[in-house]
C-alpha atoms as a PDB file:
ATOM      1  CA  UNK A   1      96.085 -65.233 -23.328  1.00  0.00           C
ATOM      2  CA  UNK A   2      95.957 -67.663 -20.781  1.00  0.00           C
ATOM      3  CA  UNK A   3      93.560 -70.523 -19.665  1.00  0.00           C
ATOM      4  CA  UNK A   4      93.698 -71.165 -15.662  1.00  0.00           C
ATOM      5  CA  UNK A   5      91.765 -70.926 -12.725  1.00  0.00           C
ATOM      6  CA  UNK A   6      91.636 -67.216 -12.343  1.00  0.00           C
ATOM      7  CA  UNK A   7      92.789 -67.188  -8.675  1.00  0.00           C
ATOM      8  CA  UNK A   8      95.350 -69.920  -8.784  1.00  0.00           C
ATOM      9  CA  UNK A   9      96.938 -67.661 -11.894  1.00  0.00           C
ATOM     10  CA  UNK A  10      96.526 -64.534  -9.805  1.00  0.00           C
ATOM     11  CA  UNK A  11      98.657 -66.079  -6.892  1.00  0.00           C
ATOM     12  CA  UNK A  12     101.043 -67.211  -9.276  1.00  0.00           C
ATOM     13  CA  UNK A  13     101.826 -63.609 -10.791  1.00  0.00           C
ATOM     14  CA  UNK A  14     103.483 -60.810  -9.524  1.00  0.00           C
ATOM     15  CA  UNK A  15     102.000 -58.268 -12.571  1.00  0.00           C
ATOM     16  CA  UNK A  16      99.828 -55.311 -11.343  1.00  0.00           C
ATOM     17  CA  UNK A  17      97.158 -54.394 -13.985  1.00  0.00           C
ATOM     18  CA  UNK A  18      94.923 -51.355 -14.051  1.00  0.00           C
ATOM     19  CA  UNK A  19      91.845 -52.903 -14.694  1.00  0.00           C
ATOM     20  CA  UNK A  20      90.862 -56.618 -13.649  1.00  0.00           C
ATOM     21  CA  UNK A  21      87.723 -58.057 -15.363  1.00  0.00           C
ATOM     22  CA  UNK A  22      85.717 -60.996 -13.014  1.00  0.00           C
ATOM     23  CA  UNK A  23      83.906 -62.771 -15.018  1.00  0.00           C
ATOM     24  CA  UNK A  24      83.383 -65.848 -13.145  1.00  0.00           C
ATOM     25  CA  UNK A  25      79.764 -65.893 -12.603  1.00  0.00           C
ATOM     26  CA  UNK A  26      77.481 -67.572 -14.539  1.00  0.00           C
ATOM     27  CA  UNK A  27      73.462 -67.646 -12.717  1.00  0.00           C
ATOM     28  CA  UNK A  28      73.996 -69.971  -9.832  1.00  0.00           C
ATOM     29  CA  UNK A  29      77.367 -71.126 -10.027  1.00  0.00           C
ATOM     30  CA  UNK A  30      79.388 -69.234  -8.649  1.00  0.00           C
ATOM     31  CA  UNK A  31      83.245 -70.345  -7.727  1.00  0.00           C
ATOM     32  CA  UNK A  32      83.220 -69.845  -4.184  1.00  0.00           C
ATOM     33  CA  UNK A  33      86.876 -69.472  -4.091  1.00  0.00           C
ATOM     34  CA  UNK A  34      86.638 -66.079  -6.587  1.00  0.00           C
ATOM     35  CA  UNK A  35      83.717 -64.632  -3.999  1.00  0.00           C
ATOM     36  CA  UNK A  36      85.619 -63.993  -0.669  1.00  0.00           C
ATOM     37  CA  UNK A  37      87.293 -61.603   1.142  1.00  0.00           C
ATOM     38  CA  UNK A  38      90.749 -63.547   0.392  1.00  0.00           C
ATOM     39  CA  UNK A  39      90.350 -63.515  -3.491  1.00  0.00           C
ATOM     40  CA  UNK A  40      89.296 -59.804  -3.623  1.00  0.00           C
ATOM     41  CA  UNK A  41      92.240 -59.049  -1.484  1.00  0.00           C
ATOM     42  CA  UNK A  42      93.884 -61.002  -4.089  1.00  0.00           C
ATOM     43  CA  UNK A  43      92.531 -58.750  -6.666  1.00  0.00           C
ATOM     44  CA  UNK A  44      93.223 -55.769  -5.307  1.00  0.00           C
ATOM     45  CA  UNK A  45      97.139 -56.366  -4.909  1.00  0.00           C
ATOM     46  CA  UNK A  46      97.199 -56.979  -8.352  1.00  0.00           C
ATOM     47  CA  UNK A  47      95.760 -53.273  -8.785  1.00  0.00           C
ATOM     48  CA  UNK A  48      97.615 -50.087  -9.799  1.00  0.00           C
ATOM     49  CA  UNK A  49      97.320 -47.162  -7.548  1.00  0.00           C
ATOM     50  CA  UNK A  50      93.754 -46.340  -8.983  1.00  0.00           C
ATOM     51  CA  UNK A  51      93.234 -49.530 -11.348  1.00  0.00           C
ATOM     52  CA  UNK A  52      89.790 -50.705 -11.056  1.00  0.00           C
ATOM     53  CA  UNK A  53      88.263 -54.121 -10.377  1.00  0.00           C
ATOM     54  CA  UNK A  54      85.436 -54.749 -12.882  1.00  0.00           C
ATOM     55  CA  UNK A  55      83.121 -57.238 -11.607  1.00  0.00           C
ATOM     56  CA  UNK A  56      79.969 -59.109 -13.932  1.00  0.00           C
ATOM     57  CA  UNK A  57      77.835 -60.224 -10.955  1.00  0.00           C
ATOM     58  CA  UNK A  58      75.683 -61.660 -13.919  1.00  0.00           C
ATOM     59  CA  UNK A  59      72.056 -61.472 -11.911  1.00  0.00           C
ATOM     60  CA  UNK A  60      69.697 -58.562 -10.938  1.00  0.00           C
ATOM     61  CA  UNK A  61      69.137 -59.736  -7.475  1.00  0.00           C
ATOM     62  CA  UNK A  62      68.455 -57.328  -4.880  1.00  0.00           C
ATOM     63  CA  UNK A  63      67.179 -57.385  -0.695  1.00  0.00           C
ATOM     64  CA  UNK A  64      68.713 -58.480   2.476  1.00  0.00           C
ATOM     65  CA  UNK A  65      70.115 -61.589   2.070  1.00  0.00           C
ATOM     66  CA  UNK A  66      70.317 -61.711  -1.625  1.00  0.00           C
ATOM     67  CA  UNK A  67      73.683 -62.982  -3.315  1.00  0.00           C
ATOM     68  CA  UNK A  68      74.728 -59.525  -4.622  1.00  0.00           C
ATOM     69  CA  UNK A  69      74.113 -57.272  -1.446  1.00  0.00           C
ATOM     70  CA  UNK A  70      76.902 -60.574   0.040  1.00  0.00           C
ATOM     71  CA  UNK A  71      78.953 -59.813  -2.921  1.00  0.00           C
ATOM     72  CA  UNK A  72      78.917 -55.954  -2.615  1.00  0.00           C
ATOM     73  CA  UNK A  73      79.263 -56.397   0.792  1.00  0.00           C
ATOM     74  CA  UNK A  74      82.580 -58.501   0.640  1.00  0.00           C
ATOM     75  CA  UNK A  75      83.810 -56.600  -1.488  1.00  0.00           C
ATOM     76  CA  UNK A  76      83.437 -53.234   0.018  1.00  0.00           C
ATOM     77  CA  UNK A  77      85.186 -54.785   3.407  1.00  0.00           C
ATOM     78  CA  UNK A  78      88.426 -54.582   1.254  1.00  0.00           C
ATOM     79  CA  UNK A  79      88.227 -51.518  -1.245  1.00  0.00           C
ATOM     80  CA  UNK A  80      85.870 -49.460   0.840  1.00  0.00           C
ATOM     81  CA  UNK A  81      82.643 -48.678   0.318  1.00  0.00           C
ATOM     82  CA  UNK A  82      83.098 -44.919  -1.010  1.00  0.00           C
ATOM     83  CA  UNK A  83      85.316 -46.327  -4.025  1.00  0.00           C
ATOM     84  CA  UNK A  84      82.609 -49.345  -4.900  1.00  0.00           C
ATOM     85  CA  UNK A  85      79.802 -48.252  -7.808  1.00  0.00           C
ATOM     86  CA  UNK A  86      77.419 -50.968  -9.288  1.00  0.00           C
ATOM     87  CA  UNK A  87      75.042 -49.985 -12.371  1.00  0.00           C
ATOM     88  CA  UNK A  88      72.683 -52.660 -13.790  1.00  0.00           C
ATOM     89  CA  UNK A  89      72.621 -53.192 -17.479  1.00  0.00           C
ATOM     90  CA  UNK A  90      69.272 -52.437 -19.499  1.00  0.00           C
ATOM     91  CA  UNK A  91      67.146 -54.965 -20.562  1.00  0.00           C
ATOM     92  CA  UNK A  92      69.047 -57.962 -19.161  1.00  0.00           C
ATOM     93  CA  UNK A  93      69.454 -59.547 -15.237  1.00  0.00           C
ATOM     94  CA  UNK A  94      73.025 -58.097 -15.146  1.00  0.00           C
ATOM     95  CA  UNK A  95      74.465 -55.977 -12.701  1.00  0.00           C
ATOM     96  CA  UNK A  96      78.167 -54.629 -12.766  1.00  0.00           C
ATOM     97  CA  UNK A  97      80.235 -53.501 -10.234  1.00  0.00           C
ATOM     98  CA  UNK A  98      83.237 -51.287 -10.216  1.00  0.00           C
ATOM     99  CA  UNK A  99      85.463 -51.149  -7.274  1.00  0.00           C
ATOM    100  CA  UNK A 100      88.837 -48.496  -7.287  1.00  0.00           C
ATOM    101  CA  UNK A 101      91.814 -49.454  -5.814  1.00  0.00           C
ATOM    102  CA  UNK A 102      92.532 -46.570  -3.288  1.00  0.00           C
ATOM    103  CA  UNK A 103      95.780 -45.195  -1.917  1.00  0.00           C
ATOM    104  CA  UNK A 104      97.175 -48.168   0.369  1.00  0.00           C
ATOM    105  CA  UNK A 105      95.996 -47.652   4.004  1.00  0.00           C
ATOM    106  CA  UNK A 106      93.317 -45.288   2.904  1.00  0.00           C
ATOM    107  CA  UNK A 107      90.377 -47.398   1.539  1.00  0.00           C
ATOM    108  CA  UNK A 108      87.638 -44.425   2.496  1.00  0.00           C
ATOM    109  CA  UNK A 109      89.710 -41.412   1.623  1.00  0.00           C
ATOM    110  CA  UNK A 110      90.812 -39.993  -1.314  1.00  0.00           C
ATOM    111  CA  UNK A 111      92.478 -42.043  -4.216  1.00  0.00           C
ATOM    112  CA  UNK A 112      96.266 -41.661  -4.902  1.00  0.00           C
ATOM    113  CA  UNK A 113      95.150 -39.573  -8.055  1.00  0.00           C
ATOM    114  CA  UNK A 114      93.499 -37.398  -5.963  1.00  0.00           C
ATOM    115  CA  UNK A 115      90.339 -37.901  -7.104  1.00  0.00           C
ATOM    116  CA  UNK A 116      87.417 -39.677  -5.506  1.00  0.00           C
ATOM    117  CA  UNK A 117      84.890 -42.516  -6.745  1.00  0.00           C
ATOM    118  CA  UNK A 118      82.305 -39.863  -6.813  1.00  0.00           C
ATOM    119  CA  UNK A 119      84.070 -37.712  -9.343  1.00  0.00           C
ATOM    120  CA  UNK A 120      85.145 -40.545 -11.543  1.00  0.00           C
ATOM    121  CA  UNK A 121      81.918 -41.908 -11.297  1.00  0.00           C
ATOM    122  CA  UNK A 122      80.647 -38.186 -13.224  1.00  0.00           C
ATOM    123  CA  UNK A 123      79.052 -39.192 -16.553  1.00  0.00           C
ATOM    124  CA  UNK A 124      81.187 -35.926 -17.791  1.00  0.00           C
ATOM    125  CA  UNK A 125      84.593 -36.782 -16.638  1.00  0.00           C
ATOM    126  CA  UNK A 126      84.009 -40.201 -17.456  1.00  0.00           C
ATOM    127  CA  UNK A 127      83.076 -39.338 -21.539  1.00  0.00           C
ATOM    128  CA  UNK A 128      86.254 -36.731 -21.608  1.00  0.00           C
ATOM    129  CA  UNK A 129      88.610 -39.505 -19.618  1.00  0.00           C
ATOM    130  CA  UNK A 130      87.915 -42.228 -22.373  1.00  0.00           C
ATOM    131  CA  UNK A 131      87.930 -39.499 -25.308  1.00  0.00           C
ATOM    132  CA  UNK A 132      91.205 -38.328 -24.425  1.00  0.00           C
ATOM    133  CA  UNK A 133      92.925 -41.923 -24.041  1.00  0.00           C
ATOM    134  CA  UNK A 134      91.341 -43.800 -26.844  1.00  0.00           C
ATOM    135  CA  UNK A 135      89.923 -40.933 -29.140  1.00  0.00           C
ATOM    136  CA  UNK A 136      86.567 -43.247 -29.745  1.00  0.00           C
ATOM    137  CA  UNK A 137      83.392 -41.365 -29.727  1.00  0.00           C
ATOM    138  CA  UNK A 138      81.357 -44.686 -28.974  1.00  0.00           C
ATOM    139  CA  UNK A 139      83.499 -45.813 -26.221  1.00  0.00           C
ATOM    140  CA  UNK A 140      83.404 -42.384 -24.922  1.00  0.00           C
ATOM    141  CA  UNK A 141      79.205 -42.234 -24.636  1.00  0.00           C
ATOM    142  CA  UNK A 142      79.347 -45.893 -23.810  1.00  0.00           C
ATOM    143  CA  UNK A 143      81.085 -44.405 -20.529  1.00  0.00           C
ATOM    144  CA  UNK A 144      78.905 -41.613 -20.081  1.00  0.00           C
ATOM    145  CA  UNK A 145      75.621 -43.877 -20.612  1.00  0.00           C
ATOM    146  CA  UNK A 146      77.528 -46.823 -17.706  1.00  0.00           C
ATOM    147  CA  UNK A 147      78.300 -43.651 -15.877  1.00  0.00           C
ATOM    148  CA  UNK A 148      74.534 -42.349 -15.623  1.00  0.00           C
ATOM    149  CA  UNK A 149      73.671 -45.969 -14.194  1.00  0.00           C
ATOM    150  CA  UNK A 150      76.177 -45.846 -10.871  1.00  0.00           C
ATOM    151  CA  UNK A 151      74.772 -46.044  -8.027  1.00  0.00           C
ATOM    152  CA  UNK A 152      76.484 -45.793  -4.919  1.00  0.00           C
ATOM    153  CA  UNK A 153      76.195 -48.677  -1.702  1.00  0.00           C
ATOM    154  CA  UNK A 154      75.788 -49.186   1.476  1.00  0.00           C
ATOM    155  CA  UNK A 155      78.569 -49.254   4.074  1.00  0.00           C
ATOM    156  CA  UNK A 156      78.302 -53.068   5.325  1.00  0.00           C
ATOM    157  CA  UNK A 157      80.046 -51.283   8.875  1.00  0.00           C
ATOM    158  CA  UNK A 158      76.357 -49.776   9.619  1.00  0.00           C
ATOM    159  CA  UNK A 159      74.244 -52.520   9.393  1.00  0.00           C
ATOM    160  CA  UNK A 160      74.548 -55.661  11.769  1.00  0.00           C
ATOM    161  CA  UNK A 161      72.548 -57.692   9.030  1.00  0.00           C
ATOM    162  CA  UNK A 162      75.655 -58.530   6.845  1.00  0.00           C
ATOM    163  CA  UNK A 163      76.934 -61.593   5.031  1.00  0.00           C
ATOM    164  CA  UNK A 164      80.599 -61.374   4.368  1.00  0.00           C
ATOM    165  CA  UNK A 165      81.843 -64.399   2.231  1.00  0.00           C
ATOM    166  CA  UNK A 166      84.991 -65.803   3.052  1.00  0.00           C
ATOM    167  CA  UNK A 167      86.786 -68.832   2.126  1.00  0.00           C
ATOM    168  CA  UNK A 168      85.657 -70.695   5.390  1.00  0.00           C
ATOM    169  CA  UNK A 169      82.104 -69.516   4.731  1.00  0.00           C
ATOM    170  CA  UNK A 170      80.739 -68.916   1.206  1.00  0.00           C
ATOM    171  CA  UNK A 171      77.529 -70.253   0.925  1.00  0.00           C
ATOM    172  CA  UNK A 172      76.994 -69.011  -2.617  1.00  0.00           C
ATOM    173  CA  UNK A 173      74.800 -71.947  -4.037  1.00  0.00           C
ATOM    174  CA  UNK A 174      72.085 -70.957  -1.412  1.00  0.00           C
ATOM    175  CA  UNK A 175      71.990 -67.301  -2.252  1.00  0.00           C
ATOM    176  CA  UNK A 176      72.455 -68.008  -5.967  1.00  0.00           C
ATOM    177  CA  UNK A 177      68.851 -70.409  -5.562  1.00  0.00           C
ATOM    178  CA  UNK A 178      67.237 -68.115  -3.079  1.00  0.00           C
ATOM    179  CA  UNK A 179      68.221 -65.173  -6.607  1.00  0.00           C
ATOM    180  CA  UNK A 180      66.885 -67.526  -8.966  1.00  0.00           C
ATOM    181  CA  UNK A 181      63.750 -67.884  -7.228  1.00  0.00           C
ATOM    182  CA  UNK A 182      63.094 -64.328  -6.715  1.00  0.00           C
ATOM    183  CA  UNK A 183      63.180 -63.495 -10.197  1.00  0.00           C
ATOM    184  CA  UNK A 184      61.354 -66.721 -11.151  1.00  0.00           C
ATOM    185  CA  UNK A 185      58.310 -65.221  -8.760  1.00  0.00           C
ATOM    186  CA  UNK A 186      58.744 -62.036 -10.456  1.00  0.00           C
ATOM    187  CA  UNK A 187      58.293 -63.164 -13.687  1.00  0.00           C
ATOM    188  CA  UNK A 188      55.558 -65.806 -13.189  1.00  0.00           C
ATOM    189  CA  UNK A 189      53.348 -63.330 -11.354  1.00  0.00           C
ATOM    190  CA  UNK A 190      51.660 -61.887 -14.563  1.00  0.00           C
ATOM    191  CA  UNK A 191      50.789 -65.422 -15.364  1.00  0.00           C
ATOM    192  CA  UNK A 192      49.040 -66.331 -12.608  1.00  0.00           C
ATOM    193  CA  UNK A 193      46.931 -63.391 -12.835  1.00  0.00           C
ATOM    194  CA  UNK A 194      46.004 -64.393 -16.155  1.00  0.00           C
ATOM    195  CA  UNK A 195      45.321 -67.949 -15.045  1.00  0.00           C
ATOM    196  CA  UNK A 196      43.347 -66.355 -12.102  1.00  0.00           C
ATOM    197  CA  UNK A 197      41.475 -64.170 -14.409  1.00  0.00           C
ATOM    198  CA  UNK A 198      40.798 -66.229 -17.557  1.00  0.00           C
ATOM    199  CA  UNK A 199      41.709 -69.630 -16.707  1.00  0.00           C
ATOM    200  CA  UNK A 200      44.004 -72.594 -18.337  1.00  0.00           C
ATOM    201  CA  UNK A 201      42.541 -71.345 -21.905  1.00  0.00           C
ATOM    202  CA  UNK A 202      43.300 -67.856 -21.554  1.00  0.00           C
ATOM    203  CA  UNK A 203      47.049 -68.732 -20.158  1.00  0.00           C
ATOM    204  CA  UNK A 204      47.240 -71.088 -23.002  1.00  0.00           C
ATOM    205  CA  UNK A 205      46.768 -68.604 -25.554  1.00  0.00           C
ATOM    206  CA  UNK A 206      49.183 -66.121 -24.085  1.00  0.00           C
ATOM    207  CA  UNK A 207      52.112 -68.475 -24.336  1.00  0.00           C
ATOM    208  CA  UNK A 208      51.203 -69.367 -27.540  1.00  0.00           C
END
């Protein structure tokens, strides 16, 4: 185990890995320097034909301009968007994303493997695939159940409205606020229709 600055210890190794967990993001602060175009580049070198990039993106946080449509963006630039999944985890503010390192030169075609984001995304293969190399039963429907939550994205090439973060221009702290705001409107509005409704003493008593 090591303890470094995840991208100064990437660009200090030469090991390829077939999975690569980012975990880097914690609400609002979010390293700039592990959200760009360069560090997911970065990433994906370190990938075996096929690894996968694993990516805690830590907030629900959804819309044009919102930090996670700029870090699914970015990140689809360099894998390609057909081999990028996210799924959001009940009953917290997380979302995950998993992006598949593709056959070199050919990030919207078929993997190396020969088989596509769409098919390893299949609750199904996904179950048998994590049977078969661990023999676990609850890691197995653990897959199928993260499986059954993929969606796929957007191609950022079709929309002019994009935000690609690079290491010249990451303004993370902005869309990590902008997030935090959203889902602090989201979450007071029930309250203020109580206020509205009952007044001070019937809020009060609610948050009792």
């Amino acid at each position: 185990m090591s303890t470094y600055d995840g991208r100064a210890w990437l660009a200090a190794s030469h090991d390829t890995y077939d999975v690569i967990m980012v975990d880097a993001y914690q609400d609002i602060t979010i390293p700039f320097q592990m959200s760009s175009t360069e560090f997911f580049t970065m990433v994906r070198a370190h990938l075996n034909p096929g690894g996968v990039m694993v990516v805690n993106m830590n907030m629900i946080s959804d819309g044009r301009g919102s930090i996670n449509e700029a870090l699914t963006d970015t990140i689809s630039t360099v894998f390609g968007s057909a081999n990028v999944r996210t799924a959001d985890v009940p009953d917290t503010t997380n979302r995950e994303l998993f992006a598949k390192n593709a056959d070199a030169g050919d990030a919207d075609g078929a993997m190396r493997d020969g088989e596509d984001m769409a098919s390893l995304s299949d609750p199904g293969t996904l179950e048998t695939r994590a049977y078969d190399r661990t023999h676990s039963h609850e890691l197995a429907a653990t897959m199928n159940a993260v499986a059954g939550r993929m969606t796929v994205v957007d191609d950022p090439r079709e929309r002019t409205d994009v935000t690609i973060l690079t290491d010249d221009k990451a303004p993370v702290e902005v869309l990590g606020m902008r997030a935090i705001d959203n889902i602090i409107t989201e979450q007071a509005g029930p309250y203020r229709e109580l206020l509205r409704k009952e007044g001070i003493a019937g809020l009060l008593k609610a948050v009792q």
